[in-house]
Structures are given as C-alpha cells and as structure tokens.
N, C-alpha and C. Protein backbone atom coordinates (compact mmCIF):
# COMPACT_ATOMS: atom_id res chain seq x y z
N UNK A 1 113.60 143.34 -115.97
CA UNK A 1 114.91 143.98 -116.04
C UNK A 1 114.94 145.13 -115.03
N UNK A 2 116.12 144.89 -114.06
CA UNK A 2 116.14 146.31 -113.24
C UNK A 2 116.07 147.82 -113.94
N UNK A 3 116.47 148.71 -113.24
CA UNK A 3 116.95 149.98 -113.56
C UNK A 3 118.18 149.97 -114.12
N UNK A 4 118.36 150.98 -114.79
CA UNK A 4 120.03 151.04 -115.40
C UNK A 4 120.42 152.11 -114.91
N UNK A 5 121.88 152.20 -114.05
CA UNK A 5 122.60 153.49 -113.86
C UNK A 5 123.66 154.21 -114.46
N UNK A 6 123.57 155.25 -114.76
CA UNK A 6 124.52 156.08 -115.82
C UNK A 6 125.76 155.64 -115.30
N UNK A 7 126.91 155.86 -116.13
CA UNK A 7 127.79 156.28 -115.28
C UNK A 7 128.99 157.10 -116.39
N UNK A 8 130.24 157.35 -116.00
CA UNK A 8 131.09 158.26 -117.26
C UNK A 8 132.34 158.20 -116.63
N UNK A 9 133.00 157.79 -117.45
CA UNK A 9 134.29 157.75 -116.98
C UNK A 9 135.50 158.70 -118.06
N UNK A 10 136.45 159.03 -117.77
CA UNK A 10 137.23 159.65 -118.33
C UNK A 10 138.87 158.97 -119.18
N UNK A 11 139.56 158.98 -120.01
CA UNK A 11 140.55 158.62 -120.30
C UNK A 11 140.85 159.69 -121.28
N UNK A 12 142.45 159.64 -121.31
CA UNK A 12 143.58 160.61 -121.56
C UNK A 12 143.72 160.33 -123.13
N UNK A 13 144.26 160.93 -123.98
CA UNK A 13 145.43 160.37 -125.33
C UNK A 13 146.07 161.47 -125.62
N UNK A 14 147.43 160.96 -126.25
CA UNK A 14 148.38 161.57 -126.73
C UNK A 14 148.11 161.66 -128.12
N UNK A 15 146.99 162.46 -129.14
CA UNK A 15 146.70 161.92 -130.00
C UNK A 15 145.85 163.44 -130.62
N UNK A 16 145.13 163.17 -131.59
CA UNK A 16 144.33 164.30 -132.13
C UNK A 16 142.81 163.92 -132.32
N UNK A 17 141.92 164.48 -132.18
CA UNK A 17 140.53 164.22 -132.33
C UNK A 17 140.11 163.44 -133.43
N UNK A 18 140.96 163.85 -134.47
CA UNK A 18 140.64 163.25 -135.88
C UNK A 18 141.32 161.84 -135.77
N UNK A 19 142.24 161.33 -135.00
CA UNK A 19 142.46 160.02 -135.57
C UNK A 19 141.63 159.16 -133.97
N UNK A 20 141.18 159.86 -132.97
CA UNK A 20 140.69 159.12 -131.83
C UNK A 20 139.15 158.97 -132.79
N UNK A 21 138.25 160.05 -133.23
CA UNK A 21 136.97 159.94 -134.01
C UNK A 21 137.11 158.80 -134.62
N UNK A 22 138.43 158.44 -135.81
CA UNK A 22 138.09 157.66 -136.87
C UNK A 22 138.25 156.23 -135.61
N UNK A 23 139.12 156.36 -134.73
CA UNK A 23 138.84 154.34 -133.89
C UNK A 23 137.60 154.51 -133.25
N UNK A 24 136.74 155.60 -132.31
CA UNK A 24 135.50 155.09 -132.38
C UNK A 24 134.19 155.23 -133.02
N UNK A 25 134.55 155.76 -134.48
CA UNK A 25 133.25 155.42 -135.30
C UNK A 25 133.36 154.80 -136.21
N UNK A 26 134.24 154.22 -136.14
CA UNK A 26 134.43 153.00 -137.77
C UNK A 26 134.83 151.68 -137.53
N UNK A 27 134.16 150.62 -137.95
CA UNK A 27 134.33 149.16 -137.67
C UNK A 27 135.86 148.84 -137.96
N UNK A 28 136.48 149.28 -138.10
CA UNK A 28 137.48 149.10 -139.05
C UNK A 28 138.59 149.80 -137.28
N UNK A 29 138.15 150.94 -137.07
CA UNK A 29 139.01 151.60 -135.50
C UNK A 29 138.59 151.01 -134.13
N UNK A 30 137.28 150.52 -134.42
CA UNK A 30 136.21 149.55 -133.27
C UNK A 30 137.32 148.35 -132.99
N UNK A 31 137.22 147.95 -134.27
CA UNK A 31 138.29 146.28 -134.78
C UNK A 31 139.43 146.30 -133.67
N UNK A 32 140.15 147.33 -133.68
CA UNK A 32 141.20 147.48 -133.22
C UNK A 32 141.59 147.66 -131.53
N UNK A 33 140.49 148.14 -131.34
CA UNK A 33 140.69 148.01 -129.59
C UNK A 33 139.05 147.69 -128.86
N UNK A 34 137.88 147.51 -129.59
CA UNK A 34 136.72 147.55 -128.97
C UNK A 34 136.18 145.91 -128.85
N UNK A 35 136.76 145.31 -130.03
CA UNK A 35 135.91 144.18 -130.69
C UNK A 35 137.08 143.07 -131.77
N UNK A 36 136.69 142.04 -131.56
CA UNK A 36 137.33 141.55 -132.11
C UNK A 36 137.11 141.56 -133.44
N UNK A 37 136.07 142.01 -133.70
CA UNK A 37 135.30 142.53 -135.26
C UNK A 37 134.33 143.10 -135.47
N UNK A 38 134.44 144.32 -135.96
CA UNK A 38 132.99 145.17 -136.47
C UNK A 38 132.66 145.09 -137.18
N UNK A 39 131.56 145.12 -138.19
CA UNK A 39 131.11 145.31 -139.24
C UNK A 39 129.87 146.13 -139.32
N UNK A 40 129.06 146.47 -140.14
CA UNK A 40 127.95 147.21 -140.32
C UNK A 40 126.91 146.53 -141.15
N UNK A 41 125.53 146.75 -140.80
CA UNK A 41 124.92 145.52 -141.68
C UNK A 41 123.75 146.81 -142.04
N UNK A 42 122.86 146.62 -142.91
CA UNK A 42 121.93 147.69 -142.71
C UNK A 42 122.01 149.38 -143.10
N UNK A 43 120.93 149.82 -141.90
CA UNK A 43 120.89 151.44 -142.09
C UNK A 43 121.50 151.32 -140.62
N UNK A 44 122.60 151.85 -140.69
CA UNK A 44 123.85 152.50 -139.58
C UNK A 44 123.57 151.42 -138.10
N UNK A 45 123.36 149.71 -138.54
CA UNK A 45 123.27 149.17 -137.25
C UNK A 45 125.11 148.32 -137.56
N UNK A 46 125.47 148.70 -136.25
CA UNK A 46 127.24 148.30 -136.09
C UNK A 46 127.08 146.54 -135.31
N UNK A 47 127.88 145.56 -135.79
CA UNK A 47 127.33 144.42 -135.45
C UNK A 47 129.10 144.15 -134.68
N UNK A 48 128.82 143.77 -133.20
CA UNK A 48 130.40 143.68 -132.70
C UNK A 48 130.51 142.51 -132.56
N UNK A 49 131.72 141.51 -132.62
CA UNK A 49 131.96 140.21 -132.30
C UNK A 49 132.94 139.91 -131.22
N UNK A 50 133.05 139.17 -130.47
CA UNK A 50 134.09 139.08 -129.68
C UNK A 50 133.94 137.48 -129.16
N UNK A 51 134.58 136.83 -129.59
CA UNK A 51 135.06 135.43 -129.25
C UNK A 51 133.45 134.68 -128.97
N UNK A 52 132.93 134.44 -130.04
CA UNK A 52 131.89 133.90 -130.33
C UNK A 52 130.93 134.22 -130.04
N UNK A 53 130.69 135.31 -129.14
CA UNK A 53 128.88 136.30 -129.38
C UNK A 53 129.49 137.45 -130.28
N UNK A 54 128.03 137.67 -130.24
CA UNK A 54 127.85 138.82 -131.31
C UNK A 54 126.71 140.08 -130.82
N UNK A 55 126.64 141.52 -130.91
CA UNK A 55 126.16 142.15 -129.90
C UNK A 55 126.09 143.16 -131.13
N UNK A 56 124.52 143.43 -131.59
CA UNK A 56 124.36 144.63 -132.41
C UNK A 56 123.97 145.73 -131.61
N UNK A 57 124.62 147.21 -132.47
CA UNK A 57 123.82 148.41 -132.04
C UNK A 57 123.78 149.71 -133.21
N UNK A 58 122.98 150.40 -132.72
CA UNK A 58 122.32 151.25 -134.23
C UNK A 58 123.12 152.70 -133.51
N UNK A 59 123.70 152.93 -134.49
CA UNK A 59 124.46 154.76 -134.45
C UNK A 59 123.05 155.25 -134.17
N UNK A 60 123.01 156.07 -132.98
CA UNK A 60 121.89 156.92 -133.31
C UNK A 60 122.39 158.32 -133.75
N UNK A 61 123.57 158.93 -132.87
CA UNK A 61 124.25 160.15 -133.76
C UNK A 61 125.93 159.98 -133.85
N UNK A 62 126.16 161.46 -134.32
CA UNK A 62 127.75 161.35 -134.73
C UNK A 62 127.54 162.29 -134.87
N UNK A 63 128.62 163.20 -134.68
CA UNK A 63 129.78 164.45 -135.19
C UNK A 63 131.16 164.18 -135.13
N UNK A 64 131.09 164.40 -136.34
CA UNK A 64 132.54 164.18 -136.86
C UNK A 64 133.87 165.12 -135.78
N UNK A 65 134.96 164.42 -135.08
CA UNK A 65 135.65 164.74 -134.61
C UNK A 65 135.19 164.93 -132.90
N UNK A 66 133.82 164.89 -132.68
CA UNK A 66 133.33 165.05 -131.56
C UNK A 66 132.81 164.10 -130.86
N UNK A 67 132.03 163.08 -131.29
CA UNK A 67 130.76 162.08 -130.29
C UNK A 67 130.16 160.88 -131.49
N UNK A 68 130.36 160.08 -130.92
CA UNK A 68 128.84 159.03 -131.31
C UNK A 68 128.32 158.40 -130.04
N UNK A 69 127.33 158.30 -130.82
CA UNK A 69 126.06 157.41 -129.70
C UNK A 69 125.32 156.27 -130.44
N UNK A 70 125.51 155.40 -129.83
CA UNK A 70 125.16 154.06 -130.08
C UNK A 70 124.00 153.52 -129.04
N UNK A 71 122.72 152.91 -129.17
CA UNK A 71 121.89 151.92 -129.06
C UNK A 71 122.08 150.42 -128.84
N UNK A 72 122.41 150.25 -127.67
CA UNK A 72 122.68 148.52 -127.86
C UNK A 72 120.95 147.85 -128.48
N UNK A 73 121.50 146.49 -129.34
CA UNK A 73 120.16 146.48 -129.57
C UNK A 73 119.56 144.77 -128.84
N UNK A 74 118.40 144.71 -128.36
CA UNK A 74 118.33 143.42 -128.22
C UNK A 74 118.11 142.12 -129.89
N UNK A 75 117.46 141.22 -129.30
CA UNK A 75 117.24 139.85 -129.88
C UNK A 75 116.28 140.16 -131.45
N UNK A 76 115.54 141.16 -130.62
CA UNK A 76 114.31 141.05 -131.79
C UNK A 76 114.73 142.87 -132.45
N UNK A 77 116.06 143.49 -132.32
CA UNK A 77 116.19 144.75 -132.89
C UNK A 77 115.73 145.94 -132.07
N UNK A 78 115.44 145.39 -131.09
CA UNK A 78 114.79 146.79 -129.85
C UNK A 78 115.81 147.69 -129.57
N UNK A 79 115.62 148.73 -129.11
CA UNK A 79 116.76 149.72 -128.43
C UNK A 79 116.75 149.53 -126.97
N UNK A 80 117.89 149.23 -126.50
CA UNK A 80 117.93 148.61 -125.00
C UNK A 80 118.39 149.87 -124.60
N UNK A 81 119.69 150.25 -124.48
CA UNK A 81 120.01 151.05 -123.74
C UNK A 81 121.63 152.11 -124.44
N UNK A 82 121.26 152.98 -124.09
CA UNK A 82 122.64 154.07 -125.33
C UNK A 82 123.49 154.28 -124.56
N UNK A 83 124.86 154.40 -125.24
CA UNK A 83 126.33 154.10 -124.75
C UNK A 83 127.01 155.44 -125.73
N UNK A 84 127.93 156.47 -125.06
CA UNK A 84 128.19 157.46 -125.61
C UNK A 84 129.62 157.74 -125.66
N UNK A 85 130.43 157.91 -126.50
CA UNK A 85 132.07 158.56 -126.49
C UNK A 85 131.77 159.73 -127.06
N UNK A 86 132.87 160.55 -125.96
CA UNK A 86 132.44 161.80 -126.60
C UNK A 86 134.20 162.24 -126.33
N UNK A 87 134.79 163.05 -127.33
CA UNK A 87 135.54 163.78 -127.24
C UNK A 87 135.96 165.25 -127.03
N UNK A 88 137.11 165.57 -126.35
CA UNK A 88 137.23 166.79 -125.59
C UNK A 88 138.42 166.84 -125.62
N UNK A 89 139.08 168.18 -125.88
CA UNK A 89 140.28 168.86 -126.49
C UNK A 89 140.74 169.66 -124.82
N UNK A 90 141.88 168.85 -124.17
CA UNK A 90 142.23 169.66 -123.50
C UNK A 90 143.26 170.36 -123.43
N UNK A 91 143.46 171.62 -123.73
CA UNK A 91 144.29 172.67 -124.41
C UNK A 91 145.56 172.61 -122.93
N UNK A 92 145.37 172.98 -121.69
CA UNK A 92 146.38 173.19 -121.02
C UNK A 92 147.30 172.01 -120.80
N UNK A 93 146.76 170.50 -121.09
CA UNK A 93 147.55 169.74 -121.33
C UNK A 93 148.27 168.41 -122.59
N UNK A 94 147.53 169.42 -123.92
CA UNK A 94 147.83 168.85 -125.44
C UNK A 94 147.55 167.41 -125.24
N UNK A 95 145.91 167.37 -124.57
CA UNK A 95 145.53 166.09 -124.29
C UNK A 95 144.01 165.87 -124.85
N UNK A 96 143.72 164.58 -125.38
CA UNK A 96 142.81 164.73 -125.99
C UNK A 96 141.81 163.67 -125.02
N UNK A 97 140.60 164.09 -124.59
CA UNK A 97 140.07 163.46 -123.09
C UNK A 97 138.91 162.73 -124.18
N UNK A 98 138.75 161.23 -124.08
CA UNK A 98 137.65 160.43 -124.20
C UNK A 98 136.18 160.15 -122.97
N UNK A 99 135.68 160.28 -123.02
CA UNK A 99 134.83 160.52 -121.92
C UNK A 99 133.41 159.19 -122.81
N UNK A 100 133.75 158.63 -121.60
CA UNK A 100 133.03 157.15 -122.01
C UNK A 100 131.41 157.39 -120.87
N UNK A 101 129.99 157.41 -121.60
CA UNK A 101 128.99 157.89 -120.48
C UNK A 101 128.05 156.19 -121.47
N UNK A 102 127.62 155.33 -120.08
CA UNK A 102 127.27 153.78 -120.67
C UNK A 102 126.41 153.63 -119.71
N UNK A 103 125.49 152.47 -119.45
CA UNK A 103 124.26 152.62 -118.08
C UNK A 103 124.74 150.80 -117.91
N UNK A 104 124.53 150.68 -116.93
CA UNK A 104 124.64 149.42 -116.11
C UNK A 104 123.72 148.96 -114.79
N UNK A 105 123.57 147.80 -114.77
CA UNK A 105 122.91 147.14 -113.81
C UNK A 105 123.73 147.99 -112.41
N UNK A 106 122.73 148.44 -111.28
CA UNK A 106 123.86 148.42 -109.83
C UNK A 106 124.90 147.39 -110.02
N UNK A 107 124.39 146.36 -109.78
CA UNK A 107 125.06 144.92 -109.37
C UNK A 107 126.34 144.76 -110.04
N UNK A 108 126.62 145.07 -111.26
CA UNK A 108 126.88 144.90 -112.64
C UNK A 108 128.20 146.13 -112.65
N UNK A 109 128.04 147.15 -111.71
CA UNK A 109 128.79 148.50 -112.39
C UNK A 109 129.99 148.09 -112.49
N UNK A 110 130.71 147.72 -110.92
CA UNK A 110 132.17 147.27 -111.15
C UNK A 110 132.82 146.95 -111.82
N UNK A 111 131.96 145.42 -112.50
CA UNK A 111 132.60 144.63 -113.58
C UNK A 111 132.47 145.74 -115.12
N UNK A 112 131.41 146.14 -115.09
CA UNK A 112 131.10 146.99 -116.61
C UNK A 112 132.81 148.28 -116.78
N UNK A 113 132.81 148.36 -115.61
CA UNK A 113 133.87 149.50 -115.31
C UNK A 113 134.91 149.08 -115.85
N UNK A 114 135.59 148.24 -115.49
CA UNK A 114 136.84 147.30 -115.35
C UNK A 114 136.85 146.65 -116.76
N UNK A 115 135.82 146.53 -117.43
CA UNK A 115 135.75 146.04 -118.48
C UNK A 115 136.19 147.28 -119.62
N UNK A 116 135.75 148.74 -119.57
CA UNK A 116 135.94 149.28 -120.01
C UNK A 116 137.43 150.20 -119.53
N UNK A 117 137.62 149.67 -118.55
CA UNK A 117 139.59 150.20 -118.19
C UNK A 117 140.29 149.36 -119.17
N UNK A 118 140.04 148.09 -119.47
CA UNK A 118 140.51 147.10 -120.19
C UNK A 118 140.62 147.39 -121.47
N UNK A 119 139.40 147.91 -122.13
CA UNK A 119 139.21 148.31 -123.32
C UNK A 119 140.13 149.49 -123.62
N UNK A 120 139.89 150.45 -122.97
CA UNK A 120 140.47 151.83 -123.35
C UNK A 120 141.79 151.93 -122.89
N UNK A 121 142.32 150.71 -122.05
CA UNK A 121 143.97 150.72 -122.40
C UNK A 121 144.40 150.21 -123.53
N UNK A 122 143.65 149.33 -124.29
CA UNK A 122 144.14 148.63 -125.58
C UNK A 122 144.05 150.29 -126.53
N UNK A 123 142.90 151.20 -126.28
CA UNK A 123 143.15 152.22 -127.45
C UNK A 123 144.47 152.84 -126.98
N UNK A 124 144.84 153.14 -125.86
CA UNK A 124 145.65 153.94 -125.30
C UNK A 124 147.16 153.45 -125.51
N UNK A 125 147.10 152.27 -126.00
CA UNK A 125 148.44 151.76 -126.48
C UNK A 125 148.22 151.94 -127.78
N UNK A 126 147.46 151.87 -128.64
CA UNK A 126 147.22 152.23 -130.06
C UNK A 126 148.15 153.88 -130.03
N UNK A 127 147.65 154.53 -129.47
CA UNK A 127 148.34 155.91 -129.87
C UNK A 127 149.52 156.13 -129.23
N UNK A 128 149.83 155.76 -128.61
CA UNK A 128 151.77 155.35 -127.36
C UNK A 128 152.47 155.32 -128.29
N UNK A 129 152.58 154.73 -129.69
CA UNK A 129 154.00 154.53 -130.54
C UNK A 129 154.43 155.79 -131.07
C-alpha cells in the first residue's frame, strides 16, 4: 500500500452546530447524506452501506457540537486510516464551517475530492429548506 496524503477541505451551512453534530455523528444523520445506511454494531464501530458494499469504521473520538474522528477499518478489523469532521462557528458570517481533513492515495486525491463535493452538497441541501 502506498503512502496516504492528508488533505481538508472546507464547506459552508446555514445551520447551527447542534443540528450539523447530530448528521455527522449519528447513523441515523450519516443515513441521510453520507450513506445509504448506517448502523452501529459493537463498541462504537459505525458500519456504512452504499449500494451493495459495506465499509466499517470505529469512532475513535467525539465532542459533542464540535468533531468526530473515525478509523476506516479493514477486512480483518485493523485501523487503516482516520477521517475527521470538525466544526467551526463563523461569527462574521452566521456560518457554520464543516471542515472535512481524510488521507488518500496521490493517484486517488481528485476522485476522493469530488466524491466528497458530492457528499457534502447532499448535507448542504439538507439544511437549504
């Protein structure tokens, strides 16, 4: 397996910390723009589905209203590599900033990117109504 490169990207909401926290730490807010289904199996491992794979990972932390961090896990339960949302209150523009920090293959970044513009417009229409 190559190296993995960080990377972090930023997105906007019209929204409050407390209801952006509850879509990304609960299978139930995951469901809704991350995965076609979350569930939880275990001690805090989050199991995602999306059109016939399935892709576990273990919470490693949380603060409420602020961050989780997740562990993708491999085949046999290993910790591959950690994927982070973190939230940020930006006061001069009553904007609440998601800040997405995930590691990817070089080769790989583009698509990983684009994949996650994809994603975080589905949350970003969640809070639009």
């Amino acid at each position: 397996m190559s190296a993995l490169t960080s990377f972090t990207l930023e997105y906007g909401f019209k929204t409050t910390p407390r209801l952006l926290y509850t879509a990304i730490s609960t299978p139930e807010g995951l469901s809704r723009w991350f995965a076609d289904m979350v569930t939880v199996e275990g001690e805090n491992v989050f199991v995602f589905k999306w059109e016939g794979s399935e892709q576990k990972a273990r919470l490693l932390r949380s603060k409420e209203n602020e961050f989780v961090q997740f562990a993708w896990l491999d085949e046999l339960g290993q910790e591959e590599h950690s994927m982070e949302m973190q939230i940020r209150n930006e006061p001069v523009s009553s904007e609440v900033a998601l800040l997405i920090t995930d590691q990817s293959d070089e080769n790989d970044m583009d698509f990983n990117q684009r994949v996650w513009d994809a994603q975080l417009k589905k949350l970003q229409r969640l809070f639009s109504n």
